[in-house]
C-alpha atoms as a PDB file:
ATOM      1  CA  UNK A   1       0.000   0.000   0.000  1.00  0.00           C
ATOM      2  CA  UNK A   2       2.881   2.691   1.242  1.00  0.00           C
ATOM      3  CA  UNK A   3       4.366   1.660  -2.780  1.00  0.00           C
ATOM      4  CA  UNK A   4       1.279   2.785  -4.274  1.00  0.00           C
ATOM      5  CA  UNK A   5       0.806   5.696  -2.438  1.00  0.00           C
ATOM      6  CA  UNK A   6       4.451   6.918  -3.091  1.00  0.00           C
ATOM      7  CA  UNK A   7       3.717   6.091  -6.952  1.00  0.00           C
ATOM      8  CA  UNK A   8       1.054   8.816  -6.893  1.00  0.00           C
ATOM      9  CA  UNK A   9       2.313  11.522  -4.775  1.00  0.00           C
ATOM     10  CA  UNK A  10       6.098  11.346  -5.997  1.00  0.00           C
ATOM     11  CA  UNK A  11       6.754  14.039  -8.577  1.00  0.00           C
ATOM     12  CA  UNK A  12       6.773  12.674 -12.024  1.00  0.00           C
ATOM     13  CA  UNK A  13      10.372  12.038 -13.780  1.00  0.00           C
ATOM     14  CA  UNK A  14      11.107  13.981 -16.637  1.00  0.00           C
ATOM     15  CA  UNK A  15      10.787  12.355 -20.404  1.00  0.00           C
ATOM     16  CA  UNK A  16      13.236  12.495 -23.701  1.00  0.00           C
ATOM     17  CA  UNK A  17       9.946  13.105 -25.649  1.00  0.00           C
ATOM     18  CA  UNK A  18       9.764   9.985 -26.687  1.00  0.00           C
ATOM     19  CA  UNK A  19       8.027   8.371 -23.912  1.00  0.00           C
ATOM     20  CA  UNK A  20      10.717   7.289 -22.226  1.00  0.00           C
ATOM     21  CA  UNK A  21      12.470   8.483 -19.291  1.00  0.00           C
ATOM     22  CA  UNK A  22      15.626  10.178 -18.919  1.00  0.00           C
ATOM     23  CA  UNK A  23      18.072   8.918 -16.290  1.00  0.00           C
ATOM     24  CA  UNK A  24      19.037  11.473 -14.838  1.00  0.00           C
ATOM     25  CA  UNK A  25      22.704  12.380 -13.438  1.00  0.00           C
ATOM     26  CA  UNK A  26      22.496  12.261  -9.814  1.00  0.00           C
ATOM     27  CA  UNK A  27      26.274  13.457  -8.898  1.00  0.00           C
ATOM     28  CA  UNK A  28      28.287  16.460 -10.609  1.00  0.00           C
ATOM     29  CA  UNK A  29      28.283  20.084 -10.132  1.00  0.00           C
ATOM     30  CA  UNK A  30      24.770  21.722 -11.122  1.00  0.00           C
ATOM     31  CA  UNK A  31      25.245  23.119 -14.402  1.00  0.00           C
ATOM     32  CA  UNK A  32      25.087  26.221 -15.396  1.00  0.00           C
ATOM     33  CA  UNK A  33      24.754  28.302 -18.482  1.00  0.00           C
ATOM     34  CA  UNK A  34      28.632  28.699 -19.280  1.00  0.00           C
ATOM     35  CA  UNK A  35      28.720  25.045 -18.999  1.00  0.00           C
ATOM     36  CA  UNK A  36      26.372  24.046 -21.396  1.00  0.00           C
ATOM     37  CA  UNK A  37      27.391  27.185 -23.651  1.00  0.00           C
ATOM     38  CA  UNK A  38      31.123  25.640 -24.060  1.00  0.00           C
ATOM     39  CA  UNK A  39      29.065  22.023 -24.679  1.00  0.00           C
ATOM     40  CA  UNK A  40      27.315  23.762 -27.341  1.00  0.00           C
ATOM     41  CA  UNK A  41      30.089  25.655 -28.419  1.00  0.00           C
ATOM     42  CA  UNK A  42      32.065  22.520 -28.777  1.00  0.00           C
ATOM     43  CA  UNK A  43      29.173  20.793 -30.699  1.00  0.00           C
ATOM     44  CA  UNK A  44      28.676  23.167 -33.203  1.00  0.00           C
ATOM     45  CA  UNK A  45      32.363  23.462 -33.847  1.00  0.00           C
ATOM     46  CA  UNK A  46      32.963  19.551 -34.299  1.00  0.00           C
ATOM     47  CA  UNK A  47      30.262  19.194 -37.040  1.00  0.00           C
ATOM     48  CA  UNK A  48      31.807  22.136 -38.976  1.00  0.00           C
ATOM     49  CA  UNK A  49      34.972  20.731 -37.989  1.00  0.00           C
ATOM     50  CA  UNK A  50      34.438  17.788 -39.970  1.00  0.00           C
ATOM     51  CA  UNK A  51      32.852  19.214 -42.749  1.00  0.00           C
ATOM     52  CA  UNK A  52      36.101  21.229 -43.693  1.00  0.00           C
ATOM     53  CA  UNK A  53      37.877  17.450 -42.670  1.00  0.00           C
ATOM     54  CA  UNK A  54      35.487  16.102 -45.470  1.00  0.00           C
ATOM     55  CA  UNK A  55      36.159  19.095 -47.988  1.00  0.00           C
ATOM     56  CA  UNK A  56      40.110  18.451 -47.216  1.00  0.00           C
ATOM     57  CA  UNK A  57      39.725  15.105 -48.238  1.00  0.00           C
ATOM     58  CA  UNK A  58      37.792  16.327 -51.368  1.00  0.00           C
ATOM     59  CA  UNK A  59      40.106  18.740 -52.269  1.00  0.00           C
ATOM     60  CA  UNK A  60      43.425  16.201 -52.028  1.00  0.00           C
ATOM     61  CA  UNK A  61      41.523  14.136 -54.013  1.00  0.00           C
ATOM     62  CA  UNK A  62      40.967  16.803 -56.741  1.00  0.00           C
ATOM     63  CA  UNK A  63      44.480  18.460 -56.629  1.00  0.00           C
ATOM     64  CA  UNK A  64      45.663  14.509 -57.872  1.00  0.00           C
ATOM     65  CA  UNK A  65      43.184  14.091 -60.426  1.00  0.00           C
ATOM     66  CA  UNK A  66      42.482  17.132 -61.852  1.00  0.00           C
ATOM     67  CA  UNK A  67      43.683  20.943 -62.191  1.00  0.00           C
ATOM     68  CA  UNK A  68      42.215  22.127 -59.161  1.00  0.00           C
ATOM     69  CA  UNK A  69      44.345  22.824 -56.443  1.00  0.00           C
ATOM     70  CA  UNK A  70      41.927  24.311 -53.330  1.00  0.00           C
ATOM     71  CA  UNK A  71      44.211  22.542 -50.675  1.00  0.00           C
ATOM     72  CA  UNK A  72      46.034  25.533 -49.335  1.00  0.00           C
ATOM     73  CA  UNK A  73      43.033  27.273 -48.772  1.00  0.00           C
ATOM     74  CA  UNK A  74      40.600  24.149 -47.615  1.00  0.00           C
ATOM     75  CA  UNK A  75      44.328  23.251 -45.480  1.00  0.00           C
ATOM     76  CA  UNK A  76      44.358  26.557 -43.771  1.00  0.00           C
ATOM     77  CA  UNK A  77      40.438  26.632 -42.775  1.00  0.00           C
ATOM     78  CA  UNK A  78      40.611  23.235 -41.629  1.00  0.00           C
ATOM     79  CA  UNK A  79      44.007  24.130 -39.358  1.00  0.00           C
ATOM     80  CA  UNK A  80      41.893  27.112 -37.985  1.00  0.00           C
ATOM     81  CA  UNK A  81      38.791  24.627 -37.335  1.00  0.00           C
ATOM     82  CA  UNK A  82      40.842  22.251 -35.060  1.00  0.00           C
ATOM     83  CA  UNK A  83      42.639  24.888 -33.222  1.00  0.00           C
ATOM     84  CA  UNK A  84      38.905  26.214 -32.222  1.00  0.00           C
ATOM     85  CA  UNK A  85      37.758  22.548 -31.511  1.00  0.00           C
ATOM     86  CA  UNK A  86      40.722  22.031 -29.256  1.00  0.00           C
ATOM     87  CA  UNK A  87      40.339  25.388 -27.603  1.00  0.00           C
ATOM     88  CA  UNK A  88      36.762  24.318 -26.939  1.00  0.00           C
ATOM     89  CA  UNK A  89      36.901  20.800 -25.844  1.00  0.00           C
ATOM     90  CA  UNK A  90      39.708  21.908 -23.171  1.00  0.00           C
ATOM     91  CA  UNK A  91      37.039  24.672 -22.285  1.00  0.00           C
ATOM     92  CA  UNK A  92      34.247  22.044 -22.226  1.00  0.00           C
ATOM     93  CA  UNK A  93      36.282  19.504 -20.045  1.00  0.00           C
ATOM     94  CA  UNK A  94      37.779  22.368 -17.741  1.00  0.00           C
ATOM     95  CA  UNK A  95      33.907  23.951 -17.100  1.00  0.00           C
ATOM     96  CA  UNK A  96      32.060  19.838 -17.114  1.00  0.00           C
ATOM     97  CA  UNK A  97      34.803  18.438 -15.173  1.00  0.00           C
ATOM     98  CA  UNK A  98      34.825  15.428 -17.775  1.00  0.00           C
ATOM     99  CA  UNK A  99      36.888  12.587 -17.018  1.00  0.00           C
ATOM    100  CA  UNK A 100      40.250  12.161 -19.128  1.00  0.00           C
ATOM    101  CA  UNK A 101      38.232   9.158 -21.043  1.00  0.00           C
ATOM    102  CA  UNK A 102      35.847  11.194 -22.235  1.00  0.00           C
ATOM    103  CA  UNK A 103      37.986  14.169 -24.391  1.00  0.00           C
ATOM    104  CA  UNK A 104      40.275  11.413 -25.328  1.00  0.00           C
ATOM    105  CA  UNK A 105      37.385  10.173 -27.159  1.00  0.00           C
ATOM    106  CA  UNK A 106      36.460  13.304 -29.102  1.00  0.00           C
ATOM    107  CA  UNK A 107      40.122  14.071 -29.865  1.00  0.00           C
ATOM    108  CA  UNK A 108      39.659  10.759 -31.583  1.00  0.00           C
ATOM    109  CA  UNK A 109      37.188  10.963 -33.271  1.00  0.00           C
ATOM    110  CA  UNK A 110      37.444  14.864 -34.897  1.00  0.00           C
ATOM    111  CA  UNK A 111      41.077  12.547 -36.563  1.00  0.00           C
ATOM    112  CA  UNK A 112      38.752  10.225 -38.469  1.00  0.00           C
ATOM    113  CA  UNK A 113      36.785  10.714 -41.411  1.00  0.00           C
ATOM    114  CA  UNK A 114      32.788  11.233 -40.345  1.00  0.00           C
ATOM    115  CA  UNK A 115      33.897  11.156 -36.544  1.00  0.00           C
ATOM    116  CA  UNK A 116      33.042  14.350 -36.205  1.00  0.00           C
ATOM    117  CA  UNK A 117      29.020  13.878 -36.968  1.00  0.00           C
ATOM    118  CA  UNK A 118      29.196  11.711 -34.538  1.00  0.00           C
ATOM    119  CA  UNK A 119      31.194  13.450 -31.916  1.00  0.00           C
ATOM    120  CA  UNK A 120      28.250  15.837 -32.325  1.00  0.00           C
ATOM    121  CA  UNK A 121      25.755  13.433 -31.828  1.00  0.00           C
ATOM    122  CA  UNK A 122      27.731  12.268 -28.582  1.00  0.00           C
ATOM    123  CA  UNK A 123      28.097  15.826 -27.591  1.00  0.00           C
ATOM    124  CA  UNK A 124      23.783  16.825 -28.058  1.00  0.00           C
ATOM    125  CA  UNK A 125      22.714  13.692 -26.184  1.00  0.00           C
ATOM    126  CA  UNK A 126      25.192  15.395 -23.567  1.00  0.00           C
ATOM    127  CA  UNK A 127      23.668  18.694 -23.551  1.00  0.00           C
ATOM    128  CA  UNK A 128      20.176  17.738 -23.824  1.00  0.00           C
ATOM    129  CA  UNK A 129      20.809  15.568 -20.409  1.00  0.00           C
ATOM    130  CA  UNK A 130      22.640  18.091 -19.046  1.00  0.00           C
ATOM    131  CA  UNK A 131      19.335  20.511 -19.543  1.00  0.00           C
ATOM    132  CA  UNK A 132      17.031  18.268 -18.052  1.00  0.00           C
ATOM    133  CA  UNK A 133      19.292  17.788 -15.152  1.00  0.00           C
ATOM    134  CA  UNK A 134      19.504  21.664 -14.605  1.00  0.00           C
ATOM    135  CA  UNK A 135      15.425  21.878 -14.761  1.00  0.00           C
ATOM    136  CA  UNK A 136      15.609  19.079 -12.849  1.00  0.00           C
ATOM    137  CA  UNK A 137      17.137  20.465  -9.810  1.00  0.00           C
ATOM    138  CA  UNK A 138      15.431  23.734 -10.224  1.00  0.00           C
ATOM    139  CA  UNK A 139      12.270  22.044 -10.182  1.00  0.00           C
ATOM    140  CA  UNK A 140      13.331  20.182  -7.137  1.00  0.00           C
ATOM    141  CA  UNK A 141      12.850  16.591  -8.458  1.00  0.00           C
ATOM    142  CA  UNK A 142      16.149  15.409  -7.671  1.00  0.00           C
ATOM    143  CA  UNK A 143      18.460  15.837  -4.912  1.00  0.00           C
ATOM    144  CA  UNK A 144      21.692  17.100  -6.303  1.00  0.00           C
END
């Protein structure tokens, strides 16, 4: 009986939107809008980031084939691109107070081909979660 009654009275868990709920991160430091700023910041960079790495690879292929030599230029941009990812992600991981595992990851992946898109992915799953957690503890459904 005390399970039932603690069914209807406890405050309902947030939802993805797709019906299911969202586990929510229990521990960490409540995060605030700089944090998810240099997530988001670091996500939007990383999927232009490997655009350009895509373009690069497009443009080596056309400098070997053909005329067309846009690899200086499509070299530069690119060179500018990962110096602003890796400004970011040490931004992200100094502000998130990410584990070493977890930037080791994304330096991998903005080195391969189409590991960028999904360093993105990683990263808006991250900041989504990281939203609900913050209206979360506003909202005083968890104890964090």
């Amino acid at each position: 009986m005390a399970m039932l009654v603690r069914a209807f009275t406890s405050p309902p868990r947030p939802s993805s939107g797709r019906g299911t709920p969202v586990v929510l991160p229990e521990e960490g430091p409540p995060v605030d809008i700089k944090t998810a700023s240099a997530v988001r910041r670091l996500r939007l960079v990383s999927a232009v980031e490997a655009v350009s790495y895509l373009l690069l690879l497009v443009c080596s292929v056309l400098k070997r084939t053909t005329d067309f030599n846009g690899v200086p230029v499509m070299g530069a941009v690119h060179g500018v691109l990962v110096v602003v990812f890796f400004v970011f992600l040490a931004d992200a991981w100094n502000r998130t107070k990410w584990q070493l595992k977890k930037p080791l990851v994304y330096t991998v992946l903005s080195v391969i081909p189409f590991g960028g898109f999904y360093a993105e992915r990683m990263l808006r799953r991250e900041e989504e979660s990281s939203v609900i957690a913050a209206r979360a503890r506003r909202e005083g459904v968890v104890n964090a």
